[in-house]
Structures are given as structure tokens and as C-alpha cells.
C-alpha atoms as a PDB file:
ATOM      1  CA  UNK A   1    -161.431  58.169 -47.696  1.00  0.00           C
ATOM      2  CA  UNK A   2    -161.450  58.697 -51.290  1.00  0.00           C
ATOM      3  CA  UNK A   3    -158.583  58.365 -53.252  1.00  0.00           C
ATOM      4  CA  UNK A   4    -157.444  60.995 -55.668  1.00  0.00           C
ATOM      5  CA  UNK A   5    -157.246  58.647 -58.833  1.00  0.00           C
ATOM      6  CA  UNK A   6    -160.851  57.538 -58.246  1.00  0.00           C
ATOM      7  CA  UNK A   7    -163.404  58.718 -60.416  1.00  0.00           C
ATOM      8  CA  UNK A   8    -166.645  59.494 -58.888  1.00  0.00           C
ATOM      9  CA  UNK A   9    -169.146  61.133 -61.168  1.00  0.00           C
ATOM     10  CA  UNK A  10    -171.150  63.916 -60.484  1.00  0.00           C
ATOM     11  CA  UNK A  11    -174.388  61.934 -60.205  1.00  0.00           C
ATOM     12  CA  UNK A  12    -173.152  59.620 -57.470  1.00  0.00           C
ATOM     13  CA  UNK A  13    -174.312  59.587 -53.893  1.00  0.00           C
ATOM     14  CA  UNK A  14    -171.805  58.203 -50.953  1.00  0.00           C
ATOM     15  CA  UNK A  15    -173.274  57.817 -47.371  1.00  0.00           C
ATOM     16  CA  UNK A  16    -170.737  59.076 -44.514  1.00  0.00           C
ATOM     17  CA  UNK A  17    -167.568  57.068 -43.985  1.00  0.00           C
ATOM     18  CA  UNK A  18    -166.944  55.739 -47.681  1.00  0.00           C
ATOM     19  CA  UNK A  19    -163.956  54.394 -48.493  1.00  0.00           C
ATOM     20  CA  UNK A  20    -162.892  54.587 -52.764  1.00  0.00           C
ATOM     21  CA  UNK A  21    -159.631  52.869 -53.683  1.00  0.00           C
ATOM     22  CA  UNK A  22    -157.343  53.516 -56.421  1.00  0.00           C
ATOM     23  CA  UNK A  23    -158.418  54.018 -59.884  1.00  0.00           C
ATOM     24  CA  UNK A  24    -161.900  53.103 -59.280  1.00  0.00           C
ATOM     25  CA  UNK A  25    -164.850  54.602 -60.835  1.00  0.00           C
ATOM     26  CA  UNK A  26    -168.451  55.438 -59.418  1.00  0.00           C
ATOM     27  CA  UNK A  27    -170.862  56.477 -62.204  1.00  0.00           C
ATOM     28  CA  UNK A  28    -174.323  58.640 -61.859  1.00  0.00           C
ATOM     29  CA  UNK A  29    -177.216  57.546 -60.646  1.00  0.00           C
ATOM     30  CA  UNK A  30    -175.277  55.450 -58.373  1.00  0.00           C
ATOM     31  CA  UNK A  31    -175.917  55.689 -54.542  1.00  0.00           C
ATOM     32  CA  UNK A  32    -174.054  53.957 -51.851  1.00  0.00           C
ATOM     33  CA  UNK A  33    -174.744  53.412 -48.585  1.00  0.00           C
ATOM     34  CA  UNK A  34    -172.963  54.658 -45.529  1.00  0.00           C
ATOM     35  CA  UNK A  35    -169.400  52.271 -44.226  1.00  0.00           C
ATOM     36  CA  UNK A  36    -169.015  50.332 -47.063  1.00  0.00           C
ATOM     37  CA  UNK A  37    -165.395  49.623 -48.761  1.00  0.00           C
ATOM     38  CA  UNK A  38    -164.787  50.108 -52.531  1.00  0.00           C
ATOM     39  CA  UNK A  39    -161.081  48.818 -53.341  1.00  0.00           C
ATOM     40  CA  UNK A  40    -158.798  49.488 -56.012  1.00  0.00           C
ATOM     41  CA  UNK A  41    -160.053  49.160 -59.474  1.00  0.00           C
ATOM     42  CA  UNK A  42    -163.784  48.920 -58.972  1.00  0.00           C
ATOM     43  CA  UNK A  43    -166.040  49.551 -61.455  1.00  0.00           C
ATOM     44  CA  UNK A  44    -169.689  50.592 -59.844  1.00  0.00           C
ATOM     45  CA  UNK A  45    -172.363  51.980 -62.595  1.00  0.00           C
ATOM     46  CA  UNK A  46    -175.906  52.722 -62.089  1.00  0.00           C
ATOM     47  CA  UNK A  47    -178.927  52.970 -61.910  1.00  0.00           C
ATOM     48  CA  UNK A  48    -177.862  50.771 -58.728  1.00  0.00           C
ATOM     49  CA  UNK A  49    -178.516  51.385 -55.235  1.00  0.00           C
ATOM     50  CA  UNK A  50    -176.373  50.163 -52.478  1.00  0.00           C
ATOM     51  CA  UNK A  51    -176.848  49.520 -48.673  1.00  0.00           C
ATOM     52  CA  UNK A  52    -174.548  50.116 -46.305  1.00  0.00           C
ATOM     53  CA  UNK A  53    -171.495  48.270 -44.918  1.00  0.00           C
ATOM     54  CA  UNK A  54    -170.803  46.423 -48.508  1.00  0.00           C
ATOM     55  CA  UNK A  55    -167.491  45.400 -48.741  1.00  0.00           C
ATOM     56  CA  UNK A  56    -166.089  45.427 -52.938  1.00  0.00           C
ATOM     57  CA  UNK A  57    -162.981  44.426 -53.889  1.00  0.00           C
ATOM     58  CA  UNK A  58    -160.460  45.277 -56.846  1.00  0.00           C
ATOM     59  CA  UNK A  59    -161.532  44.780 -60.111  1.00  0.00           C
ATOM     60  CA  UNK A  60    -165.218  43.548 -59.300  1.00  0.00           C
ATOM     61  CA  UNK A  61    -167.755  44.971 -61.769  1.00  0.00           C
ATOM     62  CA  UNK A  62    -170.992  45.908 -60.231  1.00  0.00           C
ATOM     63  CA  UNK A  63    -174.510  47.525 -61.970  1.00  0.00           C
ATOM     64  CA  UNK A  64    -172.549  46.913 -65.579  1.00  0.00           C
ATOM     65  CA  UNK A  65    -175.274  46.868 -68.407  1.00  0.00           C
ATOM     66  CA  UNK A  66    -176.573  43.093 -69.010  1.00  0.00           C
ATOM     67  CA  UNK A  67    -175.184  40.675 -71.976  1.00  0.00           C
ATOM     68  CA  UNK A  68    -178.553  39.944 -73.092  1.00  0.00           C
ATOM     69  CA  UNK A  69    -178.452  41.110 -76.028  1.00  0.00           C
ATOM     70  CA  UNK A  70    -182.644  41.606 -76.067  1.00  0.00           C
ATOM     71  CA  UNK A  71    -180.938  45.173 -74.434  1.00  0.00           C
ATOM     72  CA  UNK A  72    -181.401  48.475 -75.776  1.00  0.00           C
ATOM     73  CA  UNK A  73    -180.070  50.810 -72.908  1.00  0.00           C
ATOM     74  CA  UNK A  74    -183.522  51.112 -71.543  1.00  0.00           C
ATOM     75  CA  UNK A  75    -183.262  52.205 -67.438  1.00  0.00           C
ATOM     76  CA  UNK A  76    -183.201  49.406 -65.673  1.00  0.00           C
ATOM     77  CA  UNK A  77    -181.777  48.865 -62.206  1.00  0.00           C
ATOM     78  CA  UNK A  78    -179.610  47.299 -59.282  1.00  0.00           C
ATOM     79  CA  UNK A  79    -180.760  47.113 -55.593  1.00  0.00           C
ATOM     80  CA  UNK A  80    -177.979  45.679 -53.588  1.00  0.00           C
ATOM     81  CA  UNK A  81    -178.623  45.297 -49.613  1.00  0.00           C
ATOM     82  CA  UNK A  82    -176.138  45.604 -46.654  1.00  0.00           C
ATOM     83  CA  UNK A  83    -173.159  43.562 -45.238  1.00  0.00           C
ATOM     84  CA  UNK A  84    -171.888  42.075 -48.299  1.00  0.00           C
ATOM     85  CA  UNK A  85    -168.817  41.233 -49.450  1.00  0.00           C
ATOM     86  CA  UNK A  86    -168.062  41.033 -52.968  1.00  0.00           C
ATOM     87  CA  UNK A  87    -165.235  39.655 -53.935  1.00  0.00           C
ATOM     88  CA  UNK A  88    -162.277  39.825 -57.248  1.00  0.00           C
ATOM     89  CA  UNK A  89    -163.699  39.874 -60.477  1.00  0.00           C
ATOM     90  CA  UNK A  90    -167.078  39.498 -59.341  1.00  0.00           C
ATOM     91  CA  UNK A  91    -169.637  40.113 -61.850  1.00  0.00           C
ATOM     92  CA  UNK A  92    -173.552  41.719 -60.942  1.00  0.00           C
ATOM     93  CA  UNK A  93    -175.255  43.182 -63.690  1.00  0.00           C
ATOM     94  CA  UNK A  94    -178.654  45.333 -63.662  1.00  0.00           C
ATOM     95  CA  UNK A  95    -182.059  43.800 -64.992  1.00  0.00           C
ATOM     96  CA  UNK A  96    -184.013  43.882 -68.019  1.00  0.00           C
ATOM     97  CA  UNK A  97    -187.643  45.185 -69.429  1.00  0.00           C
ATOM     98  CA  UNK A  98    -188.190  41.445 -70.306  1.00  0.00           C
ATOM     99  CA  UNK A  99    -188.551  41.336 -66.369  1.00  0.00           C
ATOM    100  CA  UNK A 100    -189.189  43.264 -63.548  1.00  0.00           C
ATOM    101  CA  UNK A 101    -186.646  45.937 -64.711  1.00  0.00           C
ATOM    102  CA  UNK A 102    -184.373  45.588 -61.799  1.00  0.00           C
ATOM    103  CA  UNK A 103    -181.666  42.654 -60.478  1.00  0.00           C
ATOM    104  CA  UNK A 104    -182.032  42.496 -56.532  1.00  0.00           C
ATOM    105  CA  UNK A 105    -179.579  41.118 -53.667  1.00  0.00           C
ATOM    106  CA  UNK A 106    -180.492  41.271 -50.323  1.00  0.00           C
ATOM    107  CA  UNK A 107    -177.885  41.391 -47.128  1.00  0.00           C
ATOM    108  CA  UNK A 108    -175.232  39.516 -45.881  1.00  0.00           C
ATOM    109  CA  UNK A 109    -174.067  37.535 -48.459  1.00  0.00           C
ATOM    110  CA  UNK A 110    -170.731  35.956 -50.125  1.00  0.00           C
ATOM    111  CA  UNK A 111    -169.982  36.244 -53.266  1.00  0.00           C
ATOM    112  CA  UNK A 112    -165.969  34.761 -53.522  1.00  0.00           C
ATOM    113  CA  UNK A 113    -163.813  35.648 -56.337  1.00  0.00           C
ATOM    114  CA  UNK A 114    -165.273  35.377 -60.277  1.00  0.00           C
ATOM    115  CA  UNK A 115    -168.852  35.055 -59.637  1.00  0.00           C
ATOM    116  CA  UNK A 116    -171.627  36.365 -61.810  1.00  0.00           C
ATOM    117  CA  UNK A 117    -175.349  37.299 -61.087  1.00  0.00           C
ATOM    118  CA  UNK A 118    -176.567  37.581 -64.444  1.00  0.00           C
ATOM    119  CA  UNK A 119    -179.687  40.439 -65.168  1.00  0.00           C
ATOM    120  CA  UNK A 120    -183.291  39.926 -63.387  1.00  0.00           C
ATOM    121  CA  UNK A 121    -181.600  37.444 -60.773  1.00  0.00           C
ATOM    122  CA  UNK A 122    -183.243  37.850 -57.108  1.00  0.00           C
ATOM    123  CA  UNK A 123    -180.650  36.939 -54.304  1.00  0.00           C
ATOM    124  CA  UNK A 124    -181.847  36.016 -50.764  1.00  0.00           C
ATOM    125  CA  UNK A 125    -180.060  36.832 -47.398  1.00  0.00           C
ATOM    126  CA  UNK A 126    -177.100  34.311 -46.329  1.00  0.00           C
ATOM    127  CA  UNK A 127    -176.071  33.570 -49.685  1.00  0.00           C
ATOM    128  CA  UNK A 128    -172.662  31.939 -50.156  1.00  0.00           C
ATOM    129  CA  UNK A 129    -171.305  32.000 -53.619  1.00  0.00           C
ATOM    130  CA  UNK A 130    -167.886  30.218 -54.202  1.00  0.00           C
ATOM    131  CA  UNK A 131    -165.534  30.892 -56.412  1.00  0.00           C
ATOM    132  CA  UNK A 132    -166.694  30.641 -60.213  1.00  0.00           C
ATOM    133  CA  UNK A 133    -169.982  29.932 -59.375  1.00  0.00           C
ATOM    134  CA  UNK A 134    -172.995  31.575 -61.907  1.00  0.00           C
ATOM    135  CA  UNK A 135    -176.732  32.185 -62.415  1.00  0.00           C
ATOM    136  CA  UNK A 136    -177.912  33.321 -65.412  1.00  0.00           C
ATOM    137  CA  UNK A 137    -180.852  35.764 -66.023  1.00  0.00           C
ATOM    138  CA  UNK A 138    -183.677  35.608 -63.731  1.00  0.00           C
ATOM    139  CA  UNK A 139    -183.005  33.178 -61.610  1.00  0.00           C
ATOM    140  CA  UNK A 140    -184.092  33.052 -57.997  1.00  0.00           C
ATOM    141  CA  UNK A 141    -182.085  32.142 -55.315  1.00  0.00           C
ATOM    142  CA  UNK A 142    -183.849  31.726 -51.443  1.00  0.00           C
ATOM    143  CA  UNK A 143    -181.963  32.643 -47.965  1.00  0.00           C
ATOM    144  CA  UNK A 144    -179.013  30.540 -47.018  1.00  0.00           C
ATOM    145  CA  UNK A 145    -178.599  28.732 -50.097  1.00  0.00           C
ATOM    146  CA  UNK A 146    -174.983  27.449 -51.216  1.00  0.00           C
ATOM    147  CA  UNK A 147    -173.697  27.467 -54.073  1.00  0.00           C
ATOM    148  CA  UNK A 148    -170.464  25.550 -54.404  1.00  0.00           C
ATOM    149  CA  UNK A 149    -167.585  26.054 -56.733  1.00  0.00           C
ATOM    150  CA  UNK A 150    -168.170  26.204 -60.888  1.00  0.00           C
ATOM    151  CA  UNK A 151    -171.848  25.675 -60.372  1.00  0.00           C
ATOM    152  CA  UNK A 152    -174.532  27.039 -62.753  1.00  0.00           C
ATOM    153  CA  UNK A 153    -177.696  27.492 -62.569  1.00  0.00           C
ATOM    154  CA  UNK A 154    -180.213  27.577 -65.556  1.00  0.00           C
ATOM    155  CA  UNK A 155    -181.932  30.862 -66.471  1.00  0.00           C
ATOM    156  CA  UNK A 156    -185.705  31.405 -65.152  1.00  0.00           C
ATOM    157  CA  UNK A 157    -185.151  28.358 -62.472  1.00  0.00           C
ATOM    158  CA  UNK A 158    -185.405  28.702 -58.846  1.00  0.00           C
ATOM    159  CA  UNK A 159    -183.020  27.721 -55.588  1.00  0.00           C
ATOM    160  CA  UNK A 160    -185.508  26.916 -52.733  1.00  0.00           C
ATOM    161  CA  UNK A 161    -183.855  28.572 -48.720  1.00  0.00           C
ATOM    162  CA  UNK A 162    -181.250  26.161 -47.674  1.00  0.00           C
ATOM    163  CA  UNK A 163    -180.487  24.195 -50.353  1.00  0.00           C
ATOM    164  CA  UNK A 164    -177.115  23.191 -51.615  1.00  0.00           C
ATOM    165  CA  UNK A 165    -175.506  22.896 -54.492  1.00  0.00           C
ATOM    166  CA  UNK A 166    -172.767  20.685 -55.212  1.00  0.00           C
ATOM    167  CA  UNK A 167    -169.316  21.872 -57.241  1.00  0.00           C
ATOM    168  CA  UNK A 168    -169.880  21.679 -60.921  1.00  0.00           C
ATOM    169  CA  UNK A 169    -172.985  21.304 -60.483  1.00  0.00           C
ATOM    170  CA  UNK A 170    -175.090  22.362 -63.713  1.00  0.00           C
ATOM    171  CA  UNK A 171    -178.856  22.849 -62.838  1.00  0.00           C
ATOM    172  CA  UNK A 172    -181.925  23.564 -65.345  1.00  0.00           C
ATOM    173  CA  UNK A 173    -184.435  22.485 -62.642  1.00  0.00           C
ATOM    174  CA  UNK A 174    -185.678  24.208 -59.617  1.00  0.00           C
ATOM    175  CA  UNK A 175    -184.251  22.857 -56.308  1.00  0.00           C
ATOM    176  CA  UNK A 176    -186.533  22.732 -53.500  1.00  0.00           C
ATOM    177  CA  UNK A 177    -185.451  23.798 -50.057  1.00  0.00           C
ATOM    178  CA  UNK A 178    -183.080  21.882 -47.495  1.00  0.00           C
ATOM    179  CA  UNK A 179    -182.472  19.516 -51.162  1.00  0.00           C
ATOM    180  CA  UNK A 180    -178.479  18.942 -51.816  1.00  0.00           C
ATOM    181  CA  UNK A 181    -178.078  18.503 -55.400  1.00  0.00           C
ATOM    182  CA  UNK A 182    -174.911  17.437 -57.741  1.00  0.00           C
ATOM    183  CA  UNK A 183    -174.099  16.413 -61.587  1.00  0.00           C
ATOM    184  CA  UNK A 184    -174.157  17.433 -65.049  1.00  0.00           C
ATOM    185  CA  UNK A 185    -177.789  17.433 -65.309  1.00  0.00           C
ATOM    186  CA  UNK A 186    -177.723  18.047 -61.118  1.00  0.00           C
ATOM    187  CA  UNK A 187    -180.067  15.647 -59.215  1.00  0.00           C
ATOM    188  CA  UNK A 188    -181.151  15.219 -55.910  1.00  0.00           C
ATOM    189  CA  UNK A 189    -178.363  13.428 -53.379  1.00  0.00           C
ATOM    190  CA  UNK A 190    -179.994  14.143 -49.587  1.00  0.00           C
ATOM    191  CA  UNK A 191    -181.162  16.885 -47.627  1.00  0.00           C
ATOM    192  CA  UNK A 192    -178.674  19.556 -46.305  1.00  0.00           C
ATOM    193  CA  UNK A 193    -178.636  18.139 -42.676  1.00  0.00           C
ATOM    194  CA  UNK A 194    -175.497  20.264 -41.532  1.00  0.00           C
ATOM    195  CA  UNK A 195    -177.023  23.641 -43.122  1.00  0.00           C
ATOM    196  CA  UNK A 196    -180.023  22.809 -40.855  1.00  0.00           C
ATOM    197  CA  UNK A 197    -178.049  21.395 -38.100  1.00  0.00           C
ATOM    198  CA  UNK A 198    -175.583  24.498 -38.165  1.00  0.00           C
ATOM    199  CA  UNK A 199    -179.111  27.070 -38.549  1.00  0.00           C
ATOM    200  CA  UNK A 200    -180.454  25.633 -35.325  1.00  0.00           C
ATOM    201  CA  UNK A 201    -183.549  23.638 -36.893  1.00  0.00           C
ATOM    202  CA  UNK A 202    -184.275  21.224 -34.138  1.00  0.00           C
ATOM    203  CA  UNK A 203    -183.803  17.236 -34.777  1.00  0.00           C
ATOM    204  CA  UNK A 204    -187.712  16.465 -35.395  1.00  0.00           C
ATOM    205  CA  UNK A 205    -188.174  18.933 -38.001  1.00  0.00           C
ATOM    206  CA  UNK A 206    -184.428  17.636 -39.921  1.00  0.00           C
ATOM    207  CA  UNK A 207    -186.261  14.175 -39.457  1.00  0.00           C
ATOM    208  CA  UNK A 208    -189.732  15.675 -40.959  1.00  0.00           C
ATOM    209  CA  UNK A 209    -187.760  17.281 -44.250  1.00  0.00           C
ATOM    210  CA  UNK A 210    -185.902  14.030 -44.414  1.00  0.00           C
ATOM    211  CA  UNK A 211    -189.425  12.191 -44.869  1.00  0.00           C
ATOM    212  CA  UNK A 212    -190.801  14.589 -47.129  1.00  0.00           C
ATOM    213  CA  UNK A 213    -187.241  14.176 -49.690  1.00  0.00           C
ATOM    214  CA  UNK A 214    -188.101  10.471 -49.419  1.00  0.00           C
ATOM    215  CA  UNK A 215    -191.602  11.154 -50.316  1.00  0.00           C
ATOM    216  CA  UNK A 216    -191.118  13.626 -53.069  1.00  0.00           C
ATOM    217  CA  UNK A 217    -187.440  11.059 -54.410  1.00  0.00           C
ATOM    218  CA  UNK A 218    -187.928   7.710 -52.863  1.00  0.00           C
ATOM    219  CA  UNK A 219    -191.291   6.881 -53.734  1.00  0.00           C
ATOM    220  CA  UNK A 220    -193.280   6.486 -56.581  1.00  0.00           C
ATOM    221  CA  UNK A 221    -195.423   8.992 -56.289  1.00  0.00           C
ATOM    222  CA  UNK A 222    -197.105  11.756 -58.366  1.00  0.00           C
ATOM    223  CA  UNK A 223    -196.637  15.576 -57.081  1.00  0.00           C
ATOM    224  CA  UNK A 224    -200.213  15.836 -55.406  1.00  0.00           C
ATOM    225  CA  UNK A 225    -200.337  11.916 -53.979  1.00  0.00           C
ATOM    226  CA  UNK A 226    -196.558  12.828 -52.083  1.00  0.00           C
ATOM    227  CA  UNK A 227    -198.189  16.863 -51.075  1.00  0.00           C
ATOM    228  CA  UNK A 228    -201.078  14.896 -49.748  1.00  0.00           C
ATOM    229  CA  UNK A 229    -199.459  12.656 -47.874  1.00  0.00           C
ATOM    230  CA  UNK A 230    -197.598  15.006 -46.601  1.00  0.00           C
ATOM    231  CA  UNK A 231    -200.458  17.164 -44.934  1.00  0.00           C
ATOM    232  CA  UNK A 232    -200.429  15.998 -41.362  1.00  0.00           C
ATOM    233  CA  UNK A 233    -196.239  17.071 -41.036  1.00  0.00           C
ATOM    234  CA  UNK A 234    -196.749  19.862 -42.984  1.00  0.00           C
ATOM    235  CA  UNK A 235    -199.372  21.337 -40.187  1.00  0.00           C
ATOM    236  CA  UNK A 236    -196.650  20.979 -37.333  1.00  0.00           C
ATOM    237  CA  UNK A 237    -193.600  21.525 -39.161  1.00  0.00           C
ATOM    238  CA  UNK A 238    -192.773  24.593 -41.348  1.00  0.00           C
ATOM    239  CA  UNK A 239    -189.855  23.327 -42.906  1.00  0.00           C
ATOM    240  CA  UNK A 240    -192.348  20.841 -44.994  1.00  0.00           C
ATOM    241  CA  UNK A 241    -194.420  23.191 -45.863  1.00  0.00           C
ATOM    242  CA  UNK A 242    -191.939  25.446 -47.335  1.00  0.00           C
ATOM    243  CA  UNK A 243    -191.270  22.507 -49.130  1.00  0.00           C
ATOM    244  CA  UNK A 244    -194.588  21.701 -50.664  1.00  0.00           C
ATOM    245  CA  UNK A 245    -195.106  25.466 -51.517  1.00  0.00           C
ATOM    246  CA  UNK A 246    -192.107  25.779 -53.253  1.00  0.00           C
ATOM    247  CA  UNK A 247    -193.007  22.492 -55.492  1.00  0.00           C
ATOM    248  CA  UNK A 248    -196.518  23.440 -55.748  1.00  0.00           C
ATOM    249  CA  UNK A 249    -194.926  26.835 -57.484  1.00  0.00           C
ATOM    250  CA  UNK A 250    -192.563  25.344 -59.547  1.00  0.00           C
ATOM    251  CA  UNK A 251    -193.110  26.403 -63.303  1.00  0.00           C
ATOM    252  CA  UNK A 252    -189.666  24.544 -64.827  1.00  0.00           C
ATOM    253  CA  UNK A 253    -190.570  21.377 -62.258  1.00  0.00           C
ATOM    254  CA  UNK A 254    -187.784  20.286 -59.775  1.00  0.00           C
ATOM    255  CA  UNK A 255    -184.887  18.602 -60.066  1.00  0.00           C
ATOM    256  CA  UNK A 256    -185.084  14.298 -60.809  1.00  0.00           C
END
């Protein structure tokens, strides 16, 4: 399962059933979990830790020091969960001191050919990257977001769960959940029906996020007049009040 042109250093730790193509290189302090796939010309450097049944392909470059160039070599980390697939050219790179130390991914997640997760990012579950899309440092990104082609997003600013970005979309705002953004600033467009549709949220609760976008967009209201009038369908619906939490939270404000 390993090829005899790969390089895995001494330091490295594969889980059973590994598979190492040609000419790629594992470095110490690495550990990978058990069934996952590293293609041809990978590049996989450490401290990172990797779950299991991670799919890499060639030429991706995962756990690479970061390009902030506050760096100083100081041990910082990569925590990657299961069931990804990481595609060409992808870029992940480990965290910073300036943070939490580490740059985390969680499981099942898409990252298509030429993305980059910058240092200190935190990735949800569900994730779909497309091709060329990028955060920088720090950013947050919550479960099932999308994030279409040549998007960026902002350094320090946060993705609420099911939101989605629109191609070349540039953001320097948080986006709350369910919101569908698009532009150069990005602003708010709708709510992601089909994501919610297609994740089995039932039609009253679509209808109660719907309301709460027009509250928070439509009308002109201040942050605490729309949370407040948002109380009574935020009790019986916990799509709205993952909503108002993640506004209430916001530190960069959301997106206008």
C-alpha cells in the first residue's frame, strides 16, 4: 500500500490499510488515521493529526507551515477529522500562537481542486468548498456551509451552519446561518431554502428563518428591536435561534 518512491519519515504514524502514492512525502509528527488514500505527489507535514478514511489527492499540500509571516516555527498544529476528500492543489496549513495554536477541520467535507484553509481556520462538518475558493486566517466556518467557486472570506469573520456563499463572492462580514450571500463587498440575497429543503428542515421552520432574514434585512430595525421581536419564533423554532445567537456573537457585525 505504500509505494516505494514515497517518503515517509520516521516520526510518522499510519493506521492499518494506508494507501501512499508515488513520490509523496509524510513528515514526523504526522499521524494518519486508518483507510485513508494519499495519491501521488502529496505533501503531508506535521504536527497534524488525521482521521480516518481521508481521501488526498496529487499534489495537495496539507499541515505546510502558515504564510503569516507573524511565524517563527513555534509548534503549532493540524487536526483534520474523517471522510474527507481533499482535492488537487489543495492548500491546509497549521495554526498560529496568535490563536489557539492549532487549524481544525472536522468530517466529511469537500474541498475541490485549489482551495486554501489559511492558519487558525475552524471547519465544520458538511463543508463543500469549490474550486478556488479561500479563507484566510482564523476564520470560522459552521456545518453545511457552501462555499461556491473563487469566493473569499475575510480573516477573523465567521460563516454561520447552512449558509451559502455565492461565486466570487468576497466577504469581510460574518454571515449568519441559512443567509445566501453574493458581491464584491458580499451582501445578503435570501435564505438558502434548497440547503434546508435538501437537509430535511420542515416547511414551518424554512418559513420561520425566512421571517427572521426579513426582520434582521427588510426592516428597519436595530439588532436588539429585530432579536426581540423575534422571541416568540425563536422559542418553537431552533433554526431562529441559531440565528439570533450567532448575531448576538458577532464581533466584525454581519453582512449589509
Amino acid at each position: 500500500m505504500i509505494h516505494p518512491t514515497a517518503i515517509i519519515e520516521p516520526g510518522a504514524t499510519l493506521g492499518s490499510n494506508v494507501s501512499v502514492g508515488p513520490y509523496s512525502y509524510i513528515g514526523n509528527d504526522v499521524v494518519i488515521g486508518d483507510n485513508c488514500i494519499i495519491e501521488s505527489h502529496v505533501v503531508v507535514k506535521g504536527p497534524s493529526t488525521i482521521g480516518s478514511g481521508n481521501h488526498i489527492f496529487q499534489f495537495a499540500s496539507v499541515g505546510e507551515a502558515c504564510q503569516d509571516k507573524k511565524y517563527n516555527n513555534e509548534p503549532t498544529s493540524l487536526t483534520i477529522g474523517d471522510n474527507n476528500i481533499i482535492r488537487e492543489c489543495v492548500t491546509i496549513h497549521r495554526g498560529t500562537i496568535q490563536d489557539q495554536g492549532v487549524t481544525i477541520i472536522g468530517s466529511n467535507n469537500l474541498f475541490m481542486a485549489y482551495t486554501h484553509v489559511a492558519h487558525d481556520a475552524v471547519i465544520g462538518d458538511n463543508v463543500i468548498f469549490a474550486n478556488n475558493a479561500s479563507v484566510a486566517g482564523h476564520v470560522h466556518i459552521g456545518d453545511w456551509v457552501i462555499l461556491a467557486g473563487n469566493s473569499g472570506i475575510h480573516q477573523f469573520c465567521k460563516v454561520g451552519a447552512h449558509a451559502f456563499v455565492g461565486m466570487y463572492s468576497a466577504i469581510n462580514k460574518d454571515v449568519p446561518p441559512f443567509v445566501t450571500t453574493i458581491g464584491i463587498p458580499a451582501g445578503p440575497v435570501a435564505i438558502n431554502t434548497e440547503g434546508m429543503k435538501r437537509r430535511g428542515f420542515q416547511s414551518d421552520e424554512i418559513m420561520a428563518v425566512r421571517r427572521a432574514y426579513k426582520v434582521f434585512y427588510r426592516k428597519s430595525l436595530g439588532v436588539d428591536e429585530a432579536i426581540e421581536s423575534l422571541s416568540e419564533d425563536a422559542q418553537k423554532y431552533p433554526a431562529v435561534q441559531l440565528m439570533i445567537d450567532f448575531v448576538k456573537s458577532s464581533e466584525r457585525g454581519i453582512v449589509r
